[in-house]
PDB file of N, CA and C in Angstrom:
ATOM      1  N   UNK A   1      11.532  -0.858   5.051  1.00  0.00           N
ATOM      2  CA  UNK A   1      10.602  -0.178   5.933  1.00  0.00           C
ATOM      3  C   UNK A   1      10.700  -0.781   7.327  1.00  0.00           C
ATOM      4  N   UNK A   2      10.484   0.272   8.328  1.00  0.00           N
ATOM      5  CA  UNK A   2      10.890  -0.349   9.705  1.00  0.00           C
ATOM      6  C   UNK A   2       9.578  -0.700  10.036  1.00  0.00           C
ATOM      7  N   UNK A   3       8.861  -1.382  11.180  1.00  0.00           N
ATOM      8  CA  UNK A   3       7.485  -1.482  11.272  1.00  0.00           C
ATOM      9  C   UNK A   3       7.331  -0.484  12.423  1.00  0.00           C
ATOM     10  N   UNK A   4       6.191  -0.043  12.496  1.00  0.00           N
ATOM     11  CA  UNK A   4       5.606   1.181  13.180  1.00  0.00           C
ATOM     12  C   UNK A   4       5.243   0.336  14.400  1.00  0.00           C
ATOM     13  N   UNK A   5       6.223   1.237  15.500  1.00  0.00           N
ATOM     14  CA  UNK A   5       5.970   1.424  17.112  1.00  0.00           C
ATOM     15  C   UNK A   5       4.496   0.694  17.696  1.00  0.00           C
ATOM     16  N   UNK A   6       3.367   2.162  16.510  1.00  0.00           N
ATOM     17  CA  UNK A   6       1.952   1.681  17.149  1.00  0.00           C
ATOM     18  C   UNK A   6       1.641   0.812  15.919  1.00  0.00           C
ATOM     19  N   UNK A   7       0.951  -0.068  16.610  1.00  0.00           N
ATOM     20  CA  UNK A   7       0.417  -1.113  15.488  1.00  0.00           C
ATOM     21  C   UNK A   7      -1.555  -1.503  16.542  1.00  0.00           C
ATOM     22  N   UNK A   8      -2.407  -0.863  15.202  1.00  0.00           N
ATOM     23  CA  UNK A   8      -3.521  -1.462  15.474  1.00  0.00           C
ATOM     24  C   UNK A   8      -4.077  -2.863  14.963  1.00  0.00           C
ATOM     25  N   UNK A   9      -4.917  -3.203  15.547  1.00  0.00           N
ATOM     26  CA  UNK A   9      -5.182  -4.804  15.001  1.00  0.00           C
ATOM     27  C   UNK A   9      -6.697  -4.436  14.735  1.00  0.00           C
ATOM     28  N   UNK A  10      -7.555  -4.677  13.411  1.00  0.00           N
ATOM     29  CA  UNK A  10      -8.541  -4.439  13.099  1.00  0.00           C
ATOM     30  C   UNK A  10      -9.581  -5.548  13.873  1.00  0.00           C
ATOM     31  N   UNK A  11      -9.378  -6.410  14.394  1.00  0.00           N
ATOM     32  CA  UNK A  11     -10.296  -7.680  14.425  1.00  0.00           C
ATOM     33  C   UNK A  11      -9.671  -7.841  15.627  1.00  0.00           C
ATOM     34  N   UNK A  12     -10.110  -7.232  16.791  1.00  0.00           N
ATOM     35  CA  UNK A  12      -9.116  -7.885  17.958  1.00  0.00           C
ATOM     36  C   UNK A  12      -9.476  -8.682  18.941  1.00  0.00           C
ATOM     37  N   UNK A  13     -10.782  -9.590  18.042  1.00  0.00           N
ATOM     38  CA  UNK A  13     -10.952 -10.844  18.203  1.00  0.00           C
ATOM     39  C   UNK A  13     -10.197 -11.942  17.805  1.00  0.00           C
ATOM     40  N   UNK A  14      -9.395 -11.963  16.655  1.00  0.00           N
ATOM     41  CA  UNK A  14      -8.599 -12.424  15.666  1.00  0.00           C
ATOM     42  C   UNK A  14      -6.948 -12.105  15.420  1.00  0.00           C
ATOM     43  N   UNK A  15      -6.478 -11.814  16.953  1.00  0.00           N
ATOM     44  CA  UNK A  15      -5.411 -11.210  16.906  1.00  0.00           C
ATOM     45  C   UNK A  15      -4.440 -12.481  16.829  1.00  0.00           C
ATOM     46  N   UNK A  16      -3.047 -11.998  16.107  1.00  0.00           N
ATOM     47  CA  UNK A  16      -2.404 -13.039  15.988  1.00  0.00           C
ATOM     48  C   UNK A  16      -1.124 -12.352  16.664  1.00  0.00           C
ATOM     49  N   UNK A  17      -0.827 -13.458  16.962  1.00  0.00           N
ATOM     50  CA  UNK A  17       0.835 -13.109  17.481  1.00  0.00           C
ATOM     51  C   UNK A  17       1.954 -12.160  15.988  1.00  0.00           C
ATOM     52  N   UNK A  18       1.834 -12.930  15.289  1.00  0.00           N
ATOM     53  CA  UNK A  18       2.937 -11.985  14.180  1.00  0.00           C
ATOM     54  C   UNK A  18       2.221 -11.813  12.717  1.00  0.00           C
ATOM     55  N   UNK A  19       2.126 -10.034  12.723  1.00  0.00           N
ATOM     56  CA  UNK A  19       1.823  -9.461  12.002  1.00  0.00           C
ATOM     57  C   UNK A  19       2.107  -8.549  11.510  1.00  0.00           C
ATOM     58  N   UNK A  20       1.506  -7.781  10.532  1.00  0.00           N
ATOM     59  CA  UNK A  20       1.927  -6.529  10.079  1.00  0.00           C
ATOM     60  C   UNK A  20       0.947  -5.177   9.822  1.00  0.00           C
ATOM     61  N   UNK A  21       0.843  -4.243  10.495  1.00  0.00           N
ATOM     62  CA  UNK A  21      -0.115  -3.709  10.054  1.00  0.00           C
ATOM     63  C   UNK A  21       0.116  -2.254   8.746  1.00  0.00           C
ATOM     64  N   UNK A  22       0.059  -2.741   7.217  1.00  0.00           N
ATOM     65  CA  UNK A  22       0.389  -2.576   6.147  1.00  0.00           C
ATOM     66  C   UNK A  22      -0.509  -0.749   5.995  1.00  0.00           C
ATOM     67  N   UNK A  23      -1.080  -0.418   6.728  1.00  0.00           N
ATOM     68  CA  UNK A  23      -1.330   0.888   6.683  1.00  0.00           C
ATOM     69  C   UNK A  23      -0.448   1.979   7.142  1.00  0.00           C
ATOM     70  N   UNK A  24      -0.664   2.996   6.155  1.00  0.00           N
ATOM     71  CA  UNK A  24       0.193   4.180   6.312  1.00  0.00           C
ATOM     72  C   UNK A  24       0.429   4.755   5.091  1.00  0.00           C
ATOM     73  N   UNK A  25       2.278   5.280   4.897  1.00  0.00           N
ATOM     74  CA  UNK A  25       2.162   5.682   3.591  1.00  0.00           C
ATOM     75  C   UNK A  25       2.803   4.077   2.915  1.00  0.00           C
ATOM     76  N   UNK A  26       1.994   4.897   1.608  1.00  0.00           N
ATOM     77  CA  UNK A  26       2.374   4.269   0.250  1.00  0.00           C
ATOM     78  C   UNK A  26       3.043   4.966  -0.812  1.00  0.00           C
ATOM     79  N   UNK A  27       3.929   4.195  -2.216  1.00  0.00           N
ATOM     80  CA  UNK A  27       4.138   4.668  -3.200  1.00  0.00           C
ATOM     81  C   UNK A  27       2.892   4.718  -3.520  1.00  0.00           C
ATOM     82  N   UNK A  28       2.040   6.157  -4.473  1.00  0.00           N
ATOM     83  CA  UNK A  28       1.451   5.911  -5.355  1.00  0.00           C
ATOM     84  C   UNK A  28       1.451   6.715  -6.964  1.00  0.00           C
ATOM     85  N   UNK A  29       0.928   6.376  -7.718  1.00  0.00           N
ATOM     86  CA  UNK A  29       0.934   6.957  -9.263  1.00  0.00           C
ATOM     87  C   UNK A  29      -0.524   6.816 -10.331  1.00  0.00           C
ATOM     88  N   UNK A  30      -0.828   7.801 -10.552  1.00  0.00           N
ATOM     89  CA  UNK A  30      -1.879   7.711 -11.397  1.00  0.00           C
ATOM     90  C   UNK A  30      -1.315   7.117 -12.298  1.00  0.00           C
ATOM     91  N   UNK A  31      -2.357   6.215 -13.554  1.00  0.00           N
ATOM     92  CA  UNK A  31      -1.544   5.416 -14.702  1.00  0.00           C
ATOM     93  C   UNK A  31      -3.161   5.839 -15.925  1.00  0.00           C
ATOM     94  N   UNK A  32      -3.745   7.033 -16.145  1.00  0.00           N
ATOM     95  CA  UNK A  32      -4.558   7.456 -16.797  1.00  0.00           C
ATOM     96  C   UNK A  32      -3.854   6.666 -18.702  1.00  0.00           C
ATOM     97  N   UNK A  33      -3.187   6.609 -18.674  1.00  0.00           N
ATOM     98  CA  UNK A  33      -3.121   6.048 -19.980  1.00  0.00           C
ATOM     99  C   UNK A  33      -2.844   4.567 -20.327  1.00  0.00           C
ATOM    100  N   UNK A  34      -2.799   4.488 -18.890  1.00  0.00           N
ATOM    101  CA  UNK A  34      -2.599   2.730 -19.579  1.00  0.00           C
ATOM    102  C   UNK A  34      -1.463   2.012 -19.807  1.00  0.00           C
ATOM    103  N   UNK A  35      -0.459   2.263 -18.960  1.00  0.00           N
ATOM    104  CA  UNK A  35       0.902   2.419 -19.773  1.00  0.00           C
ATOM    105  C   UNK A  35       1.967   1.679 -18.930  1.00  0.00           C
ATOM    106  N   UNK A  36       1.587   1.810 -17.332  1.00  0.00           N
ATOM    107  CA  UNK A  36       2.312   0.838 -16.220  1.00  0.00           C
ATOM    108  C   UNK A  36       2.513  -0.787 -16.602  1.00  0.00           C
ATOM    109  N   UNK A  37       1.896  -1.799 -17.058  1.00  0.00           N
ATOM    110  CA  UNK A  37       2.246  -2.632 -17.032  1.00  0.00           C
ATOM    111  C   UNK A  37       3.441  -2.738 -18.080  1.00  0.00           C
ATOM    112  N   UNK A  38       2.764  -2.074 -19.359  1.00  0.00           N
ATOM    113  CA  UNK A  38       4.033  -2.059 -20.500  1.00  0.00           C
ATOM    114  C   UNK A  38       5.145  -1.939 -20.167  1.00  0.00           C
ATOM    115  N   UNK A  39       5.121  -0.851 -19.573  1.00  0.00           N
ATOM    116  CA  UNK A  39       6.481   0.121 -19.036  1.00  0.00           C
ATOM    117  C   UNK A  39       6.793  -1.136 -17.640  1.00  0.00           C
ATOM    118  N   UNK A  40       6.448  -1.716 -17.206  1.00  0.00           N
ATOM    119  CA  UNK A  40       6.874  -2.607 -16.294  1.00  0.00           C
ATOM    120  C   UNK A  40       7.346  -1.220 -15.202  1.00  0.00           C
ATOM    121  N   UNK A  41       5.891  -0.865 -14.557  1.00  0.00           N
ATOM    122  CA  UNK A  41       6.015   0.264 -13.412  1.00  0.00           C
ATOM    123  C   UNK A  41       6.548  -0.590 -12.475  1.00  0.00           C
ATOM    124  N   UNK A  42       5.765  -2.376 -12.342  1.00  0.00           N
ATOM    125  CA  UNK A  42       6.285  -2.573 -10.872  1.00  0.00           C
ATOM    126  C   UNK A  42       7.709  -2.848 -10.486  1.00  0.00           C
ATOM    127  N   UNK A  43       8.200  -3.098 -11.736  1.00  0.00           N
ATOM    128  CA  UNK A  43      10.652  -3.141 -11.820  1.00  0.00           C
ATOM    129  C   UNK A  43      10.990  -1.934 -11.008  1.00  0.00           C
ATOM    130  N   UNK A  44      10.917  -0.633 -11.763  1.00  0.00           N
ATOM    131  CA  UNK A  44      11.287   0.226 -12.058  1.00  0.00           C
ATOM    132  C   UNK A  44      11.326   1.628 -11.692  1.00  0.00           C
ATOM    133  N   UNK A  45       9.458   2.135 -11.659  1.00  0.00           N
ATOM    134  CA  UNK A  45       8.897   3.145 -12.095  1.00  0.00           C
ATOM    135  C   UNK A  45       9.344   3.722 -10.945  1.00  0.00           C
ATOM    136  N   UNK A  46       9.337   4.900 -11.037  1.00  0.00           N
ATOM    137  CA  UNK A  46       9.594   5.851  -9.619  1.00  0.00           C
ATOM    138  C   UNK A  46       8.013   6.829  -9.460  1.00  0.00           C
ATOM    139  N   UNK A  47       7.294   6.754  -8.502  1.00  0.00           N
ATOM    140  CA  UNK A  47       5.976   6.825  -8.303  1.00  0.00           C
ATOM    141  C   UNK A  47       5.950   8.411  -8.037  1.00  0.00           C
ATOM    142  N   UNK A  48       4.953   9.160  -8.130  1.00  0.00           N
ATOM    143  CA  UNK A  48       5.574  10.131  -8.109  1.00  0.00           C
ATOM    144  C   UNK A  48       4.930  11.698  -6.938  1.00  0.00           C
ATOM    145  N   UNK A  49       3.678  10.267  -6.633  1.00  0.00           N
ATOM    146  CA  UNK A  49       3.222  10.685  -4.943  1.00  0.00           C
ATOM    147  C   UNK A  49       3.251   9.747  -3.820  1.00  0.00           C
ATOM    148  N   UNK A  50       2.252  10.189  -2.600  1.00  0.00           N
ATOM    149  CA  UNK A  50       2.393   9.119  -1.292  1.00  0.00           C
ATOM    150  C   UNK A  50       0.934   9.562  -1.487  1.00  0.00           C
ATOM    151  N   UNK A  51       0.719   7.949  -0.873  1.00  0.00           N
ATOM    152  CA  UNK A  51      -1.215   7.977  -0.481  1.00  0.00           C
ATOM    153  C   UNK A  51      -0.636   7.424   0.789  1.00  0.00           C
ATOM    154  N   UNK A  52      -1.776   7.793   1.959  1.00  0.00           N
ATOM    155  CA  UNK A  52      -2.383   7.195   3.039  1.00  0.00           C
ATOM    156  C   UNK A  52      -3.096   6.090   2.933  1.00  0.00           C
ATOM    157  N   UNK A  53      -2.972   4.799   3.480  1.00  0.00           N
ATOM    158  CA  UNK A  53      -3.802   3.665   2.922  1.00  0.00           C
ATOM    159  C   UNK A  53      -4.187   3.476   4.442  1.00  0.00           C
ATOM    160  N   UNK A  54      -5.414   3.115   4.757  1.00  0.00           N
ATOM    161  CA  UNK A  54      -6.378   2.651   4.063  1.00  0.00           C
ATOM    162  C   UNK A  54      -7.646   3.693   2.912  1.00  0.00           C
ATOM    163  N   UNK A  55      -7.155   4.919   3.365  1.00  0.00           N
ATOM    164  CA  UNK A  55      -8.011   5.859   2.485  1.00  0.00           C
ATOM    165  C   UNK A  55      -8.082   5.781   0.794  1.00  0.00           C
ATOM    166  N   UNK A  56      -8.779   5.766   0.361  1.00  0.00           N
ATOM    167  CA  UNK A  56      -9.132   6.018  -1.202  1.00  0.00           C
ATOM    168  C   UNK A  56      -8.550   7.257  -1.645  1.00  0.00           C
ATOM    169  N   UNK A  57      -8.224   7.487  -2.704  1.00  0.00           N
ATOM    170  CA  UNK A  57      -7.427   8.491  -3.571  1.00  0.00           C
ATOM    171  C   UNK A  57      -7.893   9.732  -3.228  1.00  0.00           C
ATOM    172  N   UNK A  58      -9.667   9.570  -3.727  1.00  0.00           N
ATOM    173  CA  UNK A  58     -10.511  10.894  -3.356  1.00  0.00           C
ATOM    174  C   UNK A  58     -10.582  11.490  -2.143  1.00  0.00           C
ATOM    175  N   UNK A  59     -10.017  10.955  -1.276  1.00  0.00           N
ATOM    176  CA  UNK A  59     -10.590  11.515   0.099  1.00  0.00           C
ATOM    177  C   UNK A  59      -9.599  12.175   1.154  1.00  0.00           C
ATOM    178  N   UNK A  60      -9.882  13.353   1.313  1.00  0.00           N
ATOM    179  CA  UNK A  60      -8.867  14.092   1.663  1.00  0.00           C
ATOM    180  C   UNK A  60      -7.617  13.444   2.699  1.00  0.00           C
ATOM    181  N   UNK A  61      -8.396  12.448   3.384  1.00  0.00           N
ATOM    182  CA  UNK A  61      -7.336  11.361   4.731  1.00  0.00           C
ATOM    183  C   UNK A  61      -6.326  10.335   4.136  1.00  0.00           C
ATOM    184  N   UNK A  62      -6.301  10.504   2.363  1.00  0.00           N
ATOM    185  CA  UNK A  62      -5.272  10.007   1.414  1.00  0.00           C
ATOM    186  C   UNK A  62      -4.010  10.863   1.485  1.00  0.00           C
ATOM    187  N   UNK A  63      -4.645  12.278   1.618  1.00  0.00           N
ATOM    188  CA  UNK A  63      -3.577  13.000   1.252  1.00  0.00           C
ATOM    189  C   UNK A  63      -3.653  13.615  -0.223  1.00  0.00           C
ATOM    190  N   UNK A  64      -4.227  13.159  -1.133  1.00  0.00           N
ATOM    191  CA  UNK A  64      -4.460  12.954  -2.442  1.00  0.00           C
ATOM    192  C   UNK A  64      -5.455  14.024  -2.854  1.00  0.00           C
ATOM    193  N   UNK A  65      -6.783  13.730  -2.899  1.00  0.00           N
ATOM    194  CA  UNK A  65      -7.671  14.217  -2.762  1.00  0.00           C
ATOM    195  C   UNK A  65      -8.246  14.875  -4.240  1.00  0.00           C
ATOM    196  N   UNK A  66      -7.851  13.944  -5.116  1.00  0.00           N
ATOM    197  CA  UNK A  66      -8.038  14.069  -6.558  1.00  0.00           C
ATOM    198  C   UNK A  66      -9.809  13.469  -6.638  1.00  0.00           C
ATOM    199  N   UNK A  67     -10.515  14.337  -7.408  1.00  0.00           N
ATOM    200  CA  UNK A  67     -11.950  14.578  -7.546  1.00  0.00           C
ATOM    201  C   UNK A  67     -12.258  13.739  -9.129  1.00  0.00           C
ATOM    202  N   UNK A  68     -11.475  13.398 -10.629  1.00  0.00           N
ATOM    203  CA  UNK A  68     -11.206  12.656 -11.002  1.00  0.00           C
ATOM    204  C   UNK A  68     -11.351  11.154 -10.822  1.00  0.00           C
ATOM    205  N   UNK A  69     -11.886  10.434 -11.479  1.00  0.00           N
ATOM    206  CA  UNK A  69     -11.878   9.048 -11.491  1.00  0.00           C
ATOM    207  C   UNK A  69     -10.719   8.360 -12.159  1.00  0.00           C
ATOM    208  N   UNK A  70     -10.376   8.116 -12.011  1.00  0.00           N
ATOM    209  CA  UNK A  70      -8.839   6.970 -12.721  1.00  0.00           C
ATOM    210  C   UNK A  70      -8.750   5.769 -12.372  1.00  0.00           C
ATOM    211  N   UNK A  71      -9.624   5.122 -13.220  1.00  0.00           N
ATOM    212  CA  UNK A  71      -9.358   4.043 -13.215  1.00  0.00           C
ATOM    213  C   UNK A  71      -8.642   2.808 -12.927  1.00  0.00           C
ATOM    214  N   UNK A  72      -7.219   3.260 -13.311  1.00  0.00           N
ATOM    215  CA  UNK A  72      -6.229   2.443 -12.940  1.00  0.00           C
ATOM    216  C   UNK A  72      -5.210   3.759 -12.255  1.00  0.00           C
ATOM    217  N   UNK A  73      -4.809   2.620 -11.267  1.00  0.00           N
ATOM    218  CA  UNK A  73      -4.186   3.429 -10.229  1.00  0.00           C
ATOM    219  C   UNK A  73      -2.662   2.339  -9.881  1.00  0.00           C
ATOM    220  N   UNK A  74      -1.813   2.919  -9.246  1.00  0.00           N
ATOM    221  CA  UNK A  74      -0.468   2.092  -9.118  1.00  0.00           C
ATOM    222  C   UNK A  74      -0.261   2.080  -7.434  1.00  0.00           C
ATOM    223  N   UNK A  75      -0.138   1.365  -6.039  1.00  0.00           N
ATOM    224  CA  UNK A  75       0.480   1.376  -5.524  1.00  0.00           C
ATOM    225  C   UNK A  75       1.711   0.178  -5.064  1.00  0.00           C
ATOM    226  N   UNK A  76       2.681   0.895  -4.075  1.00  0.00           N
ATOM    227  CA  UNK A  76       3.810   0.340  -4.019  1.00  0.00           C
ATOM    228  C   UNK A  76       4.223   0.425  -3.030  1.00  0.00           C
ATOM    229  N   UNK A  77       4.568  -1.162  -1.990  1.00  0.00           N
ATOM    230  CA  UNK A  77       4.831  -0.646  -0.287  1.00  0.00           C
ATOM    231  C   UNK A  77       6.114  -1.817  -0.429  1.00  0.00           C
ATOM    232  N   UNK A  78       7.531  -1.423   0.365  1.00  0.00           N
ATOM    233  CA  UNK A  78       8.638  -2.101   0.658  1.00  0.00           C
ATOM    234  C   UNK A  78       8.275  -2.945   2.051  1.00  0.00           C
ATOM    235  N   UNK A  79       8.448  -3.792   2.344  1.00  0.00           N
ATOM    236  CA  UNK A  79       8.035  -4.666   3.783  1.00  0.00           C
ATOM    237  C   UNK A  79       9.140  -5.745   4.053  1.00  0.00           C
ATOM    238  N   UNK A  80       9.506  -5.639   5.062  1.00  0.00           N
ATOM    239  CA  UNK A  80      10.608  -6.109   5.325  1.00  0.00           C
ATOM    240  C   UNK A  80      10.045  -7.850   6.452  1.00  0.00           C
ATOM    241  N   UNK A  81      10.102  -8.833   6.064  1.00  0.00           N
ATOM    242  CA  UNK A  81       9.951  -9.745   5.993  1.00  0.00           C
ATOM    243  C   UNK A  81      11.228 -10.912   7.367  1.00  0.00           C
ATOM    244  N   UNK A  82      10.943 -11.318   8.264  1.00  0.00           N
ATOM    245  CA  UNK A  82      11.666 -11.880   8.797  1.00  0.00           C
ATOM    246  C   UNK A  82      12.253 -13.229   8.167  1.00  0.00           C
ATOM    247  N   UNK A  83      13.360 -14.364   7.828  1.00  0.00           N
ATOM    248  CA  UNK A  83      13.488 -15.267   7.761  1.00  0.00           C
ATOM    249  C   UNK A  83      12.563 -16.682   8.346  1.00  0.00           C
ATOM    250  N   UNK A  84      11.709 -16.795   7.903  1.00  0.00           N
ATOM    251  CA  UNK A  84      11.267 -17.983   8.430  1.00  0.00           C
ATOM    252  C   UNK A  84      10.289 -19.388   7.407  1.00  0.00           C
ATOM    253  N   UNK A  85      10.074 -20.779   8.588  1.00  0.00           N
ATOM    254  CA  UNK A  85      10.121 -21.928   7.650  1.00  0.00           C
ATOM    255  C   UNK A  85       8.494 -21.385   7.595  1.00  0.00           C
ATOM    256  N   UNK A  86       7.781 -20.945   8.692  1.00  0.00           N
ATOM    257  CA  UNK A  86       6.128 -20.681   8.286  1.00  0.00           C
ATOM    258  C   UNK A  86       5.691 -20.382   7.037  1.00  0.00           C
ATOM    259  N   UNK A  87       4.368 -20.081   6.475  1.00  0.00           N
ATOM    260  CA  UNK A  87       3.378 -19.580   5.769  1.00  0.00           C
ATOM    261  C   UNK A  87       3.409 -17.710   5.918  1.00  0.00           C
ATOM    262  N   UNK A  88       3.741 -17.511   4.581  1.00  0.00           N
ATOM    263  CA  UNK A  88       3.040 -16.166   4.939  1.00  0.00           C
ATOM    264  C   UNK A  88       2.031 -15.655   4.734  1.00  0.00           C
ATOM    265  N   UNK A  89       1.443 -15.333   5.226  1.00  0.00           N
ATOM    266  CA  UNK A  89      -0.581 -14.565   4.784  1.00  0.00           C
ATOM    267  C   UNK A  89      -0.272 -13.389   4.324  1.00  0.00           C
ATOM    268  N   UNK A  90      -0.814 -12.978   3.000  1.00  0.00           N
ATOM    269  CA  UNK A  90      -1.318 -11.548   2.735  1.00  0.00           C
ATOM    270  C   UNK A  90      -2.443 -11.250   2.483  1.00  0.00           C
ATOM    271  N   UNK A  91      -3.496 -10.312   2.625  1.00  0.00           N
ATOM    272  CA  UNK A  91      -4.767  -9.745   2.865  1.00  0.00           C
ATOM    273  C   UNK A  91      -4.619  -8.408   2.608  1.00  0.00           C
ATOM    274  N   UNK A  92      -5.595  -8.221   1.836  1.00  0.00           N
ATOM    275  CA  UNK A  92      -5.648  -6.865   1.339  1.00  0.00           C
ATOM    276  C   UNK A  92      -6.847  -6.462   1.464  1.00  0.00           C
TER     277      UNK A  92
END
């Protein structure tokens, strides 16, 4: 994944020099039966929609817009990572 041109900073009191801003699309997959970890979805699985993140499944600014509760849900984002000796932070 290339990183996006515009990049907002949520806290831009708290801005840091190098970041990522992890919103946009996503892999995603309903998993109504229970069955992703078995199946080892995160190797493998080929997902078989896109959500908008930060939006929730239900809500039409997902893209999604499934009225359904499902419990367990799958997403999946590629991020391309520079070489370095630092710490990396993730936050979700």
């Amino acid at each position: 994944m290339k990183h996006e041109e515009r990049m907002t900073y949520h806290n831009p009191q708290c801005i840091r020099k190098n970041w990522i801003d992890l919103c946009g699309k996503w892999d995603f997959e309903f998993d109504a039966e229970n069955v992703g970890l078995k199946e080892h979805w995160y190797d493998s699985h080929k997902f078989s929609q896109e959500i908008t993140v930060p939006f929730v499944y239900q809500s039409s600014l997902s893209g999604i817009e499934e009225e359904k509760n499902i419990p367990i849900v799958w997403y999946k984002k590629s991020v391309e990572l520079k070489k370095t000796d630092e710490r990396i932070l993730l936050n979700f």
